[in-house]
C-alpha atoms as a PDB file:
ATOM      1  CA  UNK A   1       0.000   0.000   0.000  1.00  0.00           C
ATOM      2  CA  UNK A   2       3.097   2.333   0.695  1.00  0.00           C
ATOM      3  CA  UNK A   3       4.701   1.729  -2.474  1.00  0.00           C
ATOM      4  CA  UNK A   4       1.738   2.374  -4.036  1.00  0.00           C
ATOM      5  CA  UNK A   5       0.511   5.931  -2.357  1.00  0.00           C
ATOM      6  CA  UNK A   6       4.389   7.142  -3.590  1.00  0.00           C
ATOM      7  CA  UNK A   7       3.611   5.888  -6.934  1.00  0.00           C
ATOM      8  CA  UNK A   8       0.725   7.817  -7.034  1.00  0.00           C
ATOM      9  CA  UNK A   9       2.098  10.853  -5.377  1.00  0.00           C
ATOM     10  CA  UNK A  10       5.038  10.303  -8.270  1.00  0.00           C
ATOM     11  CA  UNK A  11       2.501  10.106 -10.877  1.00  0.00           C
ATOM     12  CA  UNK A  12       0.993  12.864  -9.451  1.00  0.00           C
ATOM     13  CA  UNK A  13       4.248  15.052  -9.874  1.00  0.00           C
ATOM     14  CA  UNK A  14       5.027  14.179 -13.060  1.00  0.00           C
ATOM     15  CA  UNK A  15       1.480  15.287 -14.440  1.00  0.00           C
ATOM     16  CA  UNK A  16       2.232  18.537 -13.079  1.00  0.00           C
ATOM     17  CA  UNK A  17       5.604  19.506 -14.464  1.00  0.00           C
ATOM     18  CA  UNK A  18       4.396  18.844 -18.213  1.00  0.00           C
ATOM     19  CA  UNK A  19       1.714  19.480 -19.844  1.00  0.00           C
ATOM     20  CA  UNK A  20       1.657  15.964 -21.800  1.00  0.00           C
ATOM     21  CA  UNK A  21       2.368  12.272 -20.683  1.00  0.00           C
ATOM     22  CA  UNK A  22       1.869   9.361 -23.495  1.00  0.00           C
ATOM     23  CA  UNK A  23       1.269   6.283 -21.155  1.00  0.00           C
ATOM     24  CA  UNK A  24       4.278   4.547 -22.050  1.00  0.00           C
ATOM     25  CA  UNK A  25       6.672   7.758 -20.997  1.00  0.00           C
ATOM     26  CA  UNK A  26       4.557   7.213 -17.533  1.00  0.00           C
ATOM     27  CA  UNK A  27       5.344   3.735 -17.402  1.00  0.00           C
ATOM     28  CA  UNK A  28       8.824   3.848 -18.611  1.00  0.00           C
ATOM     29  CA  UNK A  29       9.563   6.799 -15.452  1.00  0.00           C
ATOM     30  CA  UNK A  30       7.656   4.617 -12.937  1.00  0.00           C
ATOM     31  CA  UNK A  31       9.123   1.576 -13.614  1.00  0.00           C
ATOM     32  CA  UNK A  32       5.584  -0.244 -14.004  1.00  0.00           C
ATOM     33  CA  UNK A  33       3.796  -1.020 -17.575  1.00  0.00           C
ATOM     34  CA  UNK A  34       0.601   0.893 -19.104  1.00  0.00           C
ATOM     35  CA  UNK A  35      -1.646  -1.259 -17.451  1.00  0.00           C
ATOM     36  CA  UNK A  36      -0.574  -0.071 -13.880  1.00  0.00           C
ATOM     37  CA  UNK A  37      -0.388   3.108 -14.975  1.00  0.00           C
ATOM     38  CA  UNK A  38      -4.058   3.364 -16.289  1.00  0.00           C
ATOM     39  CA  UNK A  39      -5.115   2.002 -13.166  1.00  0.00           C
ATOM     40  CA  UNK A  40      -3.209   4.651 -11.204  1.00  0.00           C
ATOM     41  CA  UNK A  41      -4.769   7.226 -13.043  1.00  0.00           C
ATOM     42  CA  UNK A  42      -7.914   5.848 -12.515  1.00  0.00           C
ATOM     43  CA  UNK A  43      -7.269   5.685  -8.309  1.00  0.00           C
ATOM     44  CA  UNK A  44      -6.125   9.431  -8.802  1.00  0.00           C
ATOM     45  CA  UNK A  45      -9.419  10.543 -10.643  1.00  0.00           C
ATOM     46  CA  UNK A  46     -11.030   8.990  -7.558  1.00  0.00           C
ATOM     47  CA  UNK A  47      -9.132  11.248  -5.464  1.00  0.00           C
ATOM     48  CA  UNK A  48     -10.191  14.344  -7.585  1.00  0.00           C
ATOM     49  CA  UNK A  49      -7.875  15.041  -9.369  1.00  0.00           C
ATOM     50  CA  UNK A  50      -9.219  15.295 -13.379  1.00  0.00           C
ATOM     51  CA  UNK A  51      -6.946  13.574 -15.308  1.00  0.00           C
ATOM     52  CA  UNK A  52      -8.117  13.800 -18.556  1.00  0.00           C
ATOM     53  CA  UNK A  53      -7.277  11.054 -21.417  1.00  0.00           C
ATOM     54  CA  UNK A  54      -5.939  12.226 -24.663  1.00  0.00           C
ATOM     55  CA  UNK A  55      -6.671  10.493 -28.213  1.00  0.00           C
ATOM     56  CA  UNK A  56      -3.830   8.557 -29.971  1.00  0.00           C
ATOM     57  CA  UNK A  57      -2.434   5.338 -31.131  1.00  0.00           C
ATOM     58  CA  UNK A  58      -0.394   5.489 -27.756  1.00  0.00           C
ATOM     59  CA  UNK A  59      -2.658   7.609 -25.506  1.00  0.00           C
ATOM     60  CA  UNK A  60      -1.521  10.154 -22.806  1.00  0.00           C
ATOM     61  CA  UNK A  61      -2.938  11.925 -20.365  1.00  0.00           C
ATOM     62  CA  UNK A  62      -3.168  15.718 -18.892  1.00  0.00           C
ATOM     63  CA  UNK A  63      -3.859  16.876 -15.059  1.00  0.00           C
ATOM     64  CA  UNK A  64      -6.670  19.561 -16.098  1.00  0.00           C
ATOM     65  CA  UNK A  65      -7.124  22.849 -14.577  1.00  0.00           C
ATOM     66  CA  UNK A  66     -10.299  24.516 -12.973  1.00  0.00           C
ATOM     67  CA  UNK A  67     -10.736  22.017 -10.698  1.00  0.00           C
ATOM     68  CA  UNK A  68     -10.238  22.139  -6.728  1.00  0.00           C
ATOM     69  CA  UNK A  69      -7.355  19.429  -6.108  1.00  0.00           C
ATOM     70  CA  UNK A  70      -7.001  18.041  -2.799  1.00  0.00           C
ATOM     71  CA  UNK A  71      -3.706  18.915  -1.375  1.00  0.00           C
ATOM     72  CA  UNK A  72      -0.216  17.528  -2.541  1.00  0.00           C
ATOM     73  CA  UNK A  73       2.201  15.959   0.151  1.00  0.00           C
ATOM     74  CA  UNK A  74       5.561  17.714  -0.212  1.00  0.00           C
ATOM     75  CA  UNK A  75       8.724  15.936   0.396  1.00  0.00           C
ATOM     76  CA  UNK A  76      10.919  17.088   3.139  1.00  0.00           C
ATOM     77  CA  UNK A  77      13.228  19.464   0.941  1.00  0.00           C
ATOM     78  CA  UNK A  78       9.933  21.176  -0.914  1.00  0.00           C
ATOM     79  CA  UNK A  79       8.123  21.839   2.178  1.00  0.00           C
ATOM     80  CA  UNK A  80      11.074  23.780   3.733  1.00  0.00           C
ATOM     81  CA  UNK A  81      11.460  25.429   0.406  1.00  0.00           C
ATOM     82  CA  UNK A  82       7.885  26.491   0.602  1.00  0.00           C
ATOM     83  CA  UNK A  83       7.640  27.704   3.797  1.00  0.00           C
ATOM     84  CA  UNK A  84      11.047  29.700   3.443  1.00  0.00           C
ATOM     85  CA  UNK A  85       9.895  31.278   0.337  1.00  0.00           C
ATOM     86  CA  UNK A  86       6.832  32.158   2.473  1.00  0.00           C
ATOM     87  CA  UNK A  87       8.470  33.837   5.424  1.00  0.00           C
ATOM     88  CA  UNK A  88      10.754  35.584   2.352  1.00  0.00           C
ATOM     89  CA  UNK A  89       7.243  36.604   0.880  1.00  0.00           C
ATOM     90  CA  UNK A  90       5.496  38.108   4.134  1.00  0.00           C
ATOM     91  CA  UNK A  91       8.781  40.259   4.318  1.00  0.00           C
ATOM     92  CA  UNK A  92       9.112  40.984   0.722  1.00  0.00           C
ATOM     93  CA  UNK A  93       8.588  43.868  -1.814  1.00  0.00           C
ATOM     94  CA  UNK A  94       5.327  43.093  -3.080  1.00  0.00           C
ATOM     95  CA  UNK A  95       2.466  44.924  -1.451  1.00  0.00           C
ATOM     96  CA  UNK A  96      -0.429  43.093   0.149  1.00  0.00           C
ATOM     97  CA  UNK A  97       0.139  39.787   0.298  1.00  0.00           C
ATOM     98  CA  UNK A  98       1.953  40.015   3.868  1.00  0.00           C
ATOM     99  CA  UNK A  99      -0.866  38.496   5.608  1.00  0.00           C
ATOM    100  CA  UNK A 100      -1.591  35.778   3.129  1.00  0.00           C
ATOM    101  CA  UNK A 101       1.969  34.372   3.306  1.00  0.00           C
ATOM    102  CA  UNK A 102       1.691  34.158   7.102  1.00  0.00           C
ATOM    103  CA  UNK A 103      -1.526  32.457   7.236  1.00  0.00           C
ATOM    104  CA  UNK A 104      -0.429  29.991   4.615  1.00  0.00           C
ATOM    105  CA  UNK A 105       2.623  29.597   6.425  1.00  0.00           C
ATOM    106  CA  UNK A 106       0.587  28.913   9.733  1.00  0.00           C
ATOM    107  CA  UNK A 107      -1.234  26.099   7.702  1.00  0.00           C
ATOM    108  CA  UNK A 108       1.800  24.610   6.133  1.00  0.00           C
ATOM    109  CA  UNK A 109       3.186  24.278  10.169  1.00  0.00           C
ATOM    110  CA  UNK A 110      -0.058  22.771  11.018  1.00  0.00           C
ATOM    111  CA  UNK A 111       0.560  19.669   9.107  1.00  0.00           C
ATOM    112  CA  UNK A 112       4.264  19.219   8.621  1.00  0.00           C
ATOM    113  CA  UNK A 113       5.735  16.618  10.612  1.00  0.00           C
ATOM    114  CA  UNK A 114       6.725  17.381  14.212  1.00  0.00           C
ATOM    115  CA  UNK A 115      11.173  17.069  12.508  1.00  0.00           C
ATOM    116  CA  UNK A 116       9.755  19.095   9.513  1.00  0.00           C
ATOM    117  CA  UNK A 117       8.481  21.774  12.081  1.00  0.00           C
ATOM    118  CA  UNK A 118      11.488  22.178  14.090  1.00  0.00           C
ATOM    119  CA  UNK A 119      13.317  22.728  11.212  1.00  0.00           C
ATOM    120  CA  UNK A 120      10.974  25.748  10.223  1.00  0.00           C
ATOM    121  CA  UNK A 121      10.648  27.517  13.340  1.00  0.00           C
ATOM    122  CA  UNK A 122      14.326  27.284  14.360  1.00  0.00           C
ATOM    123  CA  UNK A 123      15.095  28.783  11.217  1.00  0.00           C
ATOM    124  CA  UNK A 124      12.206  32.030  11.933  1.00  0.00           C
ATOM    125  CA  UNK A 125      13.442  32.195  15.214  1.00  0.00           C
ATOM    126  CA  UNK A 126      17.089  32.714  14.185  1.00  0.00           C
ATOM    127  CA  UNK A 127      16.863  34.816  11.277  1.00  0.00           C
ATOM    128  CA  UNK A 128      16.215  38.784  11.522  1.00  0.00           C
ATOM    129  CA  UNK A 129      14.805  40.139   8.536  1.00  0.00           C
ATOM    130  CA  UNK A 130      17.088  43.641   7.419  1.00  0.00           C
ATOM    131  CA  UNK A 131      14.537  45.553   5.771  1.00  0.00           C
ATOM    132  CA  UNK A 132      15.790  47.931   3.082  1.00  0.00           C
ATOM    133  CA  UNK A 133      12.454  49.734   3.017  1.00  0.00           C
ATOM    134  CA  UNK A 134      12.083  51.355  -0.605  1.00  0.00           C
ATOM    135  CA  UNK A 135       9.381  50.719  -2.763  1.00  0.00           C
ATOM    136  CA  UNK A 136       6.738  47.713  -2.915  1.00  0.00           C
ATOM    137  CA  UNK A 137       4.585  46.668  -5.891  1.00  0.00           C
ATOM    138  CA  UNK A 138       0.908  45.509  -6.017  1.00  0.00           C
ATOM    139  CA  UNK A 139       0.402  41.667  -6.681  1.00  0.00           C
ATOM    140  CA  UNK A 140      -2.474  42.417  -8.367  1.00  0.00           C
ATOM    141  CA  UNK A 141      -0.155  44.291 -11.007  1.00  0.00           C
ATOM    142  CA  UNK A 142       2.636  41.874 -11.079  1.00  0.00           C
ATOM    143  CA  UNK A 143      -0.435  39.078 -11.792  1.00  0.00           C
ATOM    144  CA  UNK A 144      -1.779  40.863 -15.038  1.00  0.00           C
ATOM    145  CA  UNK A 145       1.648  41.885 -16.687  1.00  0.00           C
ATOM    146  CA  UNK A 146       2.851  38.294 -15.721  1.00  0.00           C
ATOM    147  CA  UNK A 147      -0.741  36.670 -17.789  1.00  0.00           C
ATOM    148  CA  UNK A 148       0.300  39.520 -20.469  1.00  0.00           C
ATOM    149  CA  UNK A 149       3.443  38.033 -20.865  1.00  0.00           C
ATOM    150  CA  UNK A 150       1.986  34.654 -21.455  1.00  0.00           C
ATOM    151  CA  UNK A 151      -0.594  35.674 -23.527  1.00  0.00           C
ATOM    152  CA  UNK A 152       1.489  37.943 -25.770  1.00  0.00           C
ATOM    153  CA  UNK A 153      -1.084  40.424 -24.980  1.00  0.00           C
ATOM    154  CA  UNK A 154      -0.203  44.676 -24.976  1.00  0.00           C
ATOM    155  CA  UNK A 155      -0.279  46.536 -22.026  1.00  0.00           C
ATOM    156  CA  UNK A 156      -1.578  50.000 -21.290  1.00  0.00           C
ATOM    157  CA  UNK A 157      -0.371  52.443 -18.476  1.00  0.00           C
ATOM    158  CA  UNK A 158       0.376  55.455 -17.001  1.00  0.00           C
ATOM    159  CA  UNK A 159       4.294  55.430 -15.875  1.00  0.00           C
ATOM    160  CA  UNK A 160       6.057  57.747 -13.786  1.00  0.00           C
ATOM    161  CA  UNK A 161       9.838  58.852 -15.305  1.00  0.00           C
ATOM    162  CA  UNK A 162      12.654  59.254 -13.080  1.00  0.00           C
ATOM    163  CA  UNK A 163      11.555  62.824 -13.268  1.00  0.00           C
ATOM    164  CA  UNK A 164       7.966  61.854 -11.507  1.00  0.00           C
ATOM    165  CA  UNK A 165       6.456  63.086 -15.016  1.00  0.00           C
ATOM    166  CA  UNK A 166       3.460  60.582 -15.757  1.00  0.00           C
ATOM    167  CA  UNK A 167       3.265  59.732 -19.342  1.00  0.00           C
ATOM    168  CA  UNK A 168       0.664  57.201 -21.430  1.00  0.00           C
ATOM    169  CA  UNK A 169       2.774  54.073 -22.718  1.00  0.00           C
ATOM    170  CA  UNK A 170       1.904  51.493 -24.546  1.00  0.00           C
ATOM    171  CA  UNK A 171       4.076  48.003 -24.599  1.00  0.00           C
ATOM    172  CA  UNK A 172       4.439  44.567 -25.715  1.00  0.00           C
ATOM    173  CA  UNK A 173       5.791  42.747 -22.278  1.00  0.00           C
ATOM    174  CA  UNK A 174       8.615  40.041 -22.597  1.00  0.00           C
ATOM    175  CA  UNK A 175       8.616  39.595 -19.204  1.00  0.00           C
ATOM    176  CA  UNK A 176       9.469  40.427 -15.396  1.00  0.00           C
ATOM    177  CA  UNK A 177      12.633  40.726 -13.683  1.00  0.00           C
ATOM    178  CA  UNK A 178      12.828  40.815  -9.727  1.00  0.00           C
ATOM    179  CA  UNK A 179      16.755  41.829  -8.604  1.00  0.00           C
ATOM    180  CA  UNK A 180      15.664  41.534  -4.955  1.00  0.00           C
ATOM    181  CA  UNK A 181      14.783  45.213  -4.250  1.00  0.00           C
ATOM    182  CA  UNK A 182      12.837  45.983  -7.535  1.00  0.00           C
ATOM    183  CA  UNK A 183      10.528  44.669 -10.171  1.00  0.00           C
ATOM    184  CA  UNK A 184      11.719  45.653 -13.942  1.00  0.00           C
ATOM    185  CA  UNK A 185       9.262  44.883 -16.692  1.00  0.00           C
ATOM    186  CA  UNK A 186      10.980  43.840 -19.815  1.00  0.00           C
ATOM    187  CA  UNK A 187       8.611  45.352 -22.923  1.00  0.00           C
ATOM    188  CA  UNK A 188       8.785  46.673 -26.297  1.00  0.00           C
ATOM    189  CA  UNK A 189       7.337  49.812 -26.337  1.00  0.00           C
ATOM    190  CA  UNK A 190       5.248  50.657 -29.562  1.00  0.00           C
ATOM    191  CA  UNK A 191       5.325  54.370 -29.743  1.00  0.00           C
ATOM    192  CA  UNK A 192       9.538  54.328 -28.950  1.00  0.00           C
ATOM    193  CA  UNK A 193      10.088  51.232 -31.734  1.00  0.00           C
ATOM    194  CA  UNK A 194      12.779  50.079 -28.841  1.00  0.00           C
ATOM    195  CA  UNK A 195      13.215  47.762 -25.866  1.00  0.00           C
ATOM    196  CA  UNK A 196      12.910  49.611 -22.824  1.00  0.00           C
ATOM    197  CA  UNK A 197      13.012  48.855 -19.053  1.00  0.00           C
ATOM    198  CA  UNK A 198       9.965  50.005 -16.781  1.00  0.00           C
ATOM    199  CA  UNK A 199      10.256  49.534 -13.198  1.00  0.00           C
ATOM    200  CA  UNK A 200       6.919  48.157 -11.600  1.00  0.00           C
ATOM    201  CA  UNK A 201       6.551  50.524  -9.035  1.00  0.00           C
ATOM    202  CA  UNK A 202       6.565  53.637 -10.933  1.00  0.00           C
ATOM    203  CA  UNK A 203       3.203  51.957 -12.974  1.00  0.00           C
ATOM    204  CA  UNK A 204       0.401  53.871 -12.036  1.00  0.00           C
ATOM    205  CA  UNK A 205      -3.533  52.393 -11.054  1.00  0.00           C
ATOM    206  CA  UNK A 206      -4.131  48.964 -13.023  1.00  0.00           C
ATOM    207  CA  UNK A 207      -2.474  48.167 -16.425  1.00  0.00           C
ATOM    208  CA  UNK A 208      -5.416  47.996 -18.922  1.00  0.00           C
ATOM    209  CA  UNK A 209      -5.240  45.030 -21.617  1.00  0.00           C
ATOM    210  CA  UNK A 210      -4.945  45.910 -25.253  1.00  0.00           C
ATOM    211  CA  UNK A 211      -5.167  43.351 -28.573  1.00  0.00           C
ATOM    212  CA  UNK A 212      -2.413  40.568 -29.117  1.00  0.00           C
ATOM    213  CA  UNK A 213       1.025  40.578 -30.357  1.00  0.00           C
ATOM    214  CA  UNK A 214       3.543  38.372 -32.345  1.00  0.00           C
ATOM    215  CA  UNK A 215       6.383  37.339 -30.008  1.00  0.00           C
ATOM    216  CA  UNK A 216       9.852  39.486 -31.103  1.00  0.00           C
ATOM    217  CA  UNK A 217      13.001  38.036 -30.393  1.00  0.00           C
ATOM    218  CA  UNK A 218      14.003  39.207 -27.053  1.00  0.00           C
ATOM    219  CA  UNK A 219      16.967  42.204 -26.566  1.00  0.00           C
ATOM    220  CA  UNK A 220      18.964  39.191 -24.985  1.00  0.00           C
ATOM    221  CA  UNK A 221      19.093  35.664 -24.040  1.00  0.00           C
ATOM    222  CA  UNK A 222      18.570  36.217 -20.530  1.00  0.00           C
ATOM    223  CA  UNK A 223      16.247  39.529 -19.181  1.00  0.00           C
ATOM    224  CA  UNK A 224      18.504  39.765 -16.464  1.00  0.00           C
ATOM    225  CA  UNK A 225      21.651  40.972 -18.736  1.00  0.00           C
ATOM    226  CA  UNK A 226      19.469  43.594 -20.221  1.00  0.00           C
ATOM    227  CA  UNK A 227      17.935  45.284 -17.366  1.00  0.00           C
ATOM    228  CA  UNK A 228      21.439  44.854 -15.640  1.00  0.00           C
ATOM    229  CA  UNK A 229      22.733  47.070 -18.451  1.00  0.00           C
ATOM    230  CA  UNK A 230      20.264  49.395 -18.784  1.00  0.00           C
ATOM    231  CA  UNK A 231      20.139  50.104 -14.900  1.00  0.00           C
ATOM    232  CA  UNK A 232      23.633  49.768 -14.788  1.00  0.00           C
ATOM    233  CA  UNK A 233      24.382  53.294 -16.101  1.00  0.00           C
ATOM    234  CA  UNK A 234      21.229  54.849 -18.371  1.00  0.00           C
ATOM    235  CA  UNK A 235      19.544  56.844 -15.593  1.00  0.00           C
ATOM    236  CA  UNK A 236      22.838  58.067 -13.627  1.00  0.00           C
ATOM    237  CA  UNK A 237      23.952  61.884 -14.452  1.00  0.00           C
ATOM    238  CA  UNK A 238      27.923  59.852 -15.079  1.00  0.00           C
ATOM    239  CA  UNK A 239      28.113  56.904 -17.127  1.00  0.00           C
ATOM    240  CA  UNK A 240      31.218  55.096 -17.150  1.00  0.00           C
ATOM    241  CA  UNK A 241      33.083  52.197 -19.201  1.00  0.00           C
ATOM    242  CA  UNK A 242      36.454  50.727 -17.755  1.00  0.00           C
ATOM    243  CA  UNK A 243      38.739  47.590 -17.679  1.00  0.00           C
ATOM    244  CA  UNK A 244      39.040  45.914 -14.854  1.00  0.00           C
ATOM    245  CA  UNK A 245      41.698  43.188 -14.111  1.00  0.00           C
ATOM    246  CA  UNK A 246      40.193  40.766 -12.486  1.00  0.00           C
ATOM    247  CA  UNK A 247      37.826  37.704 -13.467  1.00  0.00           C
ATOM    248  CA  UNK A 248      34.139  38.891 -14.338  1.00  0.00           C
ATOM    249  CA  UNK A 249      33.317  36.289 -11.146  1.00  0.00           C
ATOM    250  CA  UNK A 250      34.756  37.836  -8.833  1.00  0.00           C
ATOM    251  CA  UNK A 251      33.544  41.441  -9.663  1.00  0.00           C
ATOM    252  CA  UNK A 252      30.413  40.620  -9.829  1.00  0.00           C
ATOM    253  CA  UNK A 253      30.915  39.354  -6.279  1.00  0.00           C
ATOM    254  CA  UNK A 254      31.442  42.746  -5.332  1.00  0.00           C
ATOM    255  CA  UNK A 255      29.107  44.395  -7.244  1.00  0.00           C
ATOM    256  CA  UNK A 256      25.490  45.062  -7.468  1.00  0.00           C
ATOM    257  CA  UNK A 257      23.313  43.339 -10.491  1.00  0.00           C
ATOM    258  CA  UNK A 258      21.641  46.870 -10.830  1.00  0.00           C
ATOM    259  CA  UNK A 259      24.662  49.142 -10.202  1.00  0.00           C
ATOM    260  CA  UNK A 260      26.689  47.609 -12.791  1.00  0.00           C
ATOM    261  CA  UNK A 261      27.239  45.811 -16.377  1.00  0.00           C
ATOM    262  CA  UNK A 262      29.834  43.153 -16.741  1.00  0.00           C
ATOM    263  CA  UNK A 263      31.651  41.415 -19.715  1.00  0.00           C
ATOM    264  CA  UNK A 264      34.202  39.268 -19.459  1.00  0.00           C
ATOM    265  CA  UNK A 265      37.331  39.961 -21.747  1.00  0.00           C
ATOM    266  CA  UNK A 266      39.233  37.130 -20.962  1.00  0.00           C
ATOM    267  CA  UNK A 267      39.745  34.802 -17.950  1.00  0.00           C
ATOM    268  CA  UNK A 268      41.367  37.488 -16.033  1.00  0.00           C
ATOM    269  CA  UNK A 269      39.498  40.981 -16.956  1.00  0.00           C
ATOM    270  CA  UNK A 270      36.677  42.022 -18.197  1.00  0.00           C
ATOM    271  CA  UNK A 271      34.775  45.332 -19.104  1.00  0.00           C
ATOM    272  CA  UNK A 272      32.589  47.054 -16.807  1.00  0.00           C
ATOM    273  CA  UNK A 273      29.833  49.881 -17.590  1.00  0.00           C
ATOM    274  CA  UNK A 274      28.619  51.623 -14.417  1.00  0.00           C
ATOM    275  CA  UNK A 275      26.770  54.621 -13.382  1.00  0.00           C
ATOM    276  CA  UNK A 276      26.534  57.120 -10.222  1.00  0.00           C
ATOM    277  CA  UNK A 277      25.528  60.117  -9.566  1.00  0.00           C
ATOM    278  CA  UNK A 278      28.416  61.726  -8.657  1.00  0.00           C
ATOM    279  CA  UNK A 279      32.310  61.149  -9.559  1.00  0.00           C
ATOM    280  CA  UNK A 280      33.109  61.102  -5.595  1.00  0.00           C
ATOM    281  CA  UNK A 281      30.631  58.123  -5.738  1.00  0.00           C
ATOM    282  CA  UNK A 282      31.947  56.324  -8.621  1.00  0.00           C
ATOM    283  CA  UNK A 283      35.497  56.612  -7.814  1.00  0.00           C
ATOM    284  CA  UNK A 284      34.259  54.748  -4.080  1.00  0.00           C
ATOM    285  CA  UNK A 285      33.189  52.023  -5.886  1.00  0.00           C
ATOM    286  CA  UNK A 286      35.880  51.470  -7.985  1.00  0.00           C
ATOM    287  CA  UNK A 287      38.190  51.995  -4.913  1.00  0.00           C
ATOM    288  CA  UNK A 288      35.604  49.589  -2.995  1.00  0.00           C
ATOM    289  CA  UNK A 289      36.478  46.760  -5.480  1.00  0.00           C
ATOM    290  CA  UNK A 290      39.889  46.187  -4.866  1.00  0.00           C
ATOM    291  CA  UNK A 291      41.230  45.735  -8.169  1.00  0.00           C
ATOM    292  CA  UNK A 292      43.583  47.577 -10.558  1.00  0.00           C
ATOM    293  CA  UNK A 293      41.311  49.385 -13.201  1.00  0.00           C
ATOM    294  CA  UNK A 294      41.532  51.324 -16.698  1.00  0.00           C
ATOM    295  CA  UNK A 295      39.102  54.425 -17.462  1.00  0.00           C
ATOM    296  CA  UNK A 296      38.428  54.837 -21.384  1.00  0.00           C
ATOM    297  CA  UNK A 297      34.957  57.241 -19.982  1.00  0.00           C
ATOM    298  CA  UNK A 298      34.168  59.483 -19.521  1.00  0.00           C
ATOM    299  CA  UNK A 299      37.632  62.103 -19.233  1.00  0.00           C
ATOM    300  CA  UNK A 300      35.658  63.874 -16.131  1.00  0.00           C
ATOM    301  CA  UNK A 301      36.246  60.589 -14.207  1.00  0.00           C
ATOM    302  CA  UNK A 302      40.224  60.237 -15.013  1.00  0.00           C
ATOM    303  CA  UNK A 303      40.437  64.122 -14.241  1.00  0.00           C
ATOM    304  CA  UNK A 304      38.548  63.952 -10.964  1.00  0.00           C
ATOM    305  CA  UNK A 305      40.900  60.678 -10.193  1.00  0.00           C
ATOM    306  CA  UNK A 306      43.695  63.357 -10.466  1.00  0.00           C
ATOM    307  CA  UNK A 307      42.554  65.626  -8.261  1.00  0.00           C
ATOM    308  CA  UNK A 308      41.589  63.263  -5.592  1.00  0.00           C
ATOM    309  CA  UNK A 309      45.280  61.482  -5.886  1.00  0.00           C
ATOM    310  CA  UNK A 310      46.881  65.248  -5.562  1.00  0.00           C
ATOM    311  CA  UNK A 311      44.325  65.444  -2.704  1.00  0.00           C
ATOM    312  CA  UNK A 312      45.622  62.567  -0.777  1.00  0.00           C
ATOM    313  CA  UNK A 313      49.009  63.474  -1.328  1.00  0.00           C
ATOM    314  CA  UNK A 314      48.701  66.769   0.004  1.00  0.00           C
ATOM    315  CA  UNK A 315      47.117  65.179   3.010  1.00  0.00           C
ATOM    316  CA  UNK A 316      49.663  62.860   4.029  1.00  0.00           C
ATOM    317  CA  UNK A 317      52.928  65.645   3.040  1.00  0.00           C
ATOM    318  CA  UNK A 318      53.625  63.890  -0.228  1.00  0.00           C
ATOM    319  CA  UNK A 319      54.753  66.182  -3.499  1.00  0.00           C
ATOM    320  CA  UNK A 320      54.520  64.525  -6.568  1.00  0.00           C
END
């Protein structure tokens, strides 16, 4: 009977991370043969879950939606995933959905195992949240540019500049990147013709649905890259490209995601694009690193590295 409840649960898991099963794949990952596997499907239909059959000289089968499953038993790694991710969540940046992640996370302690539990609360009890305060986004929002995503559906909203100016915009999302502090939408934006960044926050009220779109080919493989390099430097008053002699690793260790834009050279340098608002501030961060560094731009930065060096010369009783 216990072999066969993990089957099932097995079965159960599988249906869920693809859309499609032929009954032979089943079979084949279960280690049983299609007969078993019909009747499992059969026992899990039973259960409630609608597992619907598709036509076919093999068959398959599909775990439909719209239905209310009963709940799936997590093994001991997911269930301290989930209820980490929900602690992360009621202390997050997204507005509003505090109190649901505690309440879940009350129900997910009600019915973990007592070894399960202990795990959990010894790792709330011991762990202090360090707020960075900032902005927080609306779920509500991130739900309908997420579906537009999917959908390949335009968005319409009012967005805030850096400036605070509101201004009408109308996009074609790719898709959503969270750097841990911020929400950056990915889009196309119609009336620019270009690939632009918007971050969540600044979108105004509810974005409003407008009519379908074919899929472009993304600005980059990964969404990540892109909004790293267009946060990296595009809306700081000083935008700077140097060399730095190190391994891209082990700036990047250093660095933040959304302060700068890195490309490895070769094993041991690679090119770096940042932005600040000042030349005091970029020169700490390039002094923060640790590494020996070119400037190719802009000139202000290698004269204002001048002054600072006669500066600190001067302070100590050094001539040049």
């Amino acid at each position: 009977m216990l072999e066969t409840s993990a089957r099932l649960l097995k079965l159960l898991s599988l249906l869920q991370v693809r859309r499609d099963w032929t009954g032979p794949e089943l079979a084949d990952r279960l280690g049983v043969d299609v007969r078993t596997i019909r009747r499992d499907v059969d026992k899990l239909r039973s259960l409630g879950y609608p597992v619907t059959s598709l036509p076919g000289a093999t068959g398959g089968y599909r775990l439909g939606a719209g239905a209310e499953l009963p709940p799936l038993l997590l093994d001991d790694d997911e269930a301290v995933a989930v209820a980490v991710g929900l602690r992360t969540a009621a202390n997050g940046t997204v507005a509003g959905i505090e109190e649901t992640s505690v309440r879940a996370l009350t129900k997910l302690e009600q019915i973990l195992p007592s070894r399960l539990r202990r795990r959990v609360q010894a790792l709330q009890a011991h762990t202090t949240p360090l707020t960075a305060g900032g902005p927080t986004v609306d779920a509500e929002t991130l739900t309908i540019i997420a579906a537009a995503c999917r959908d390949h559906q335009q968005l319409r909203f009012t967005y805030a500049s850096t400036h605070g100016e509101p201004a009408k915009r109308l996009v074609e999302p790719q898709g959503l990147v969270h750097t841990g502090r911020r929400w950056y939408l990915v889009a196309w934006d119609v009336s620019k013709q270009d690939w632009r960044t918007f971050r969540v926050d600044r979108i105004t009220g509810e974005p409003g649905l407008a009519a379908r779109f074919t899929p472009r080919e993304p600005p980059t493989p990964e969404l990540g890259e892109f909004v790293s390099r267009q946060v990296a430097s595009s809306v700081y008053t000083y935008q700077a490209v140097l060399t730095v002699h190190a391994p891209v690793h082990a700036v990047a260790e250093r660095s933040s995601p959304t302060a700068v834009s890195l490309e490895a050279v070769d094993d041991d340098t690679c090119l770096v694009r940042t932005g600040a608002e000042s030349l005091d501030r970029m020169v700490f961060y390039l002094l923060y690193l640790g590494f020996e560094f070119e400037v190719h731009e802009p000139p202000e930065l290698r004269d204002h590295i001048g002054t600072l060096i006669e500066r600190m010369r001067n302070a100590i009783g050094v001539q040049a």
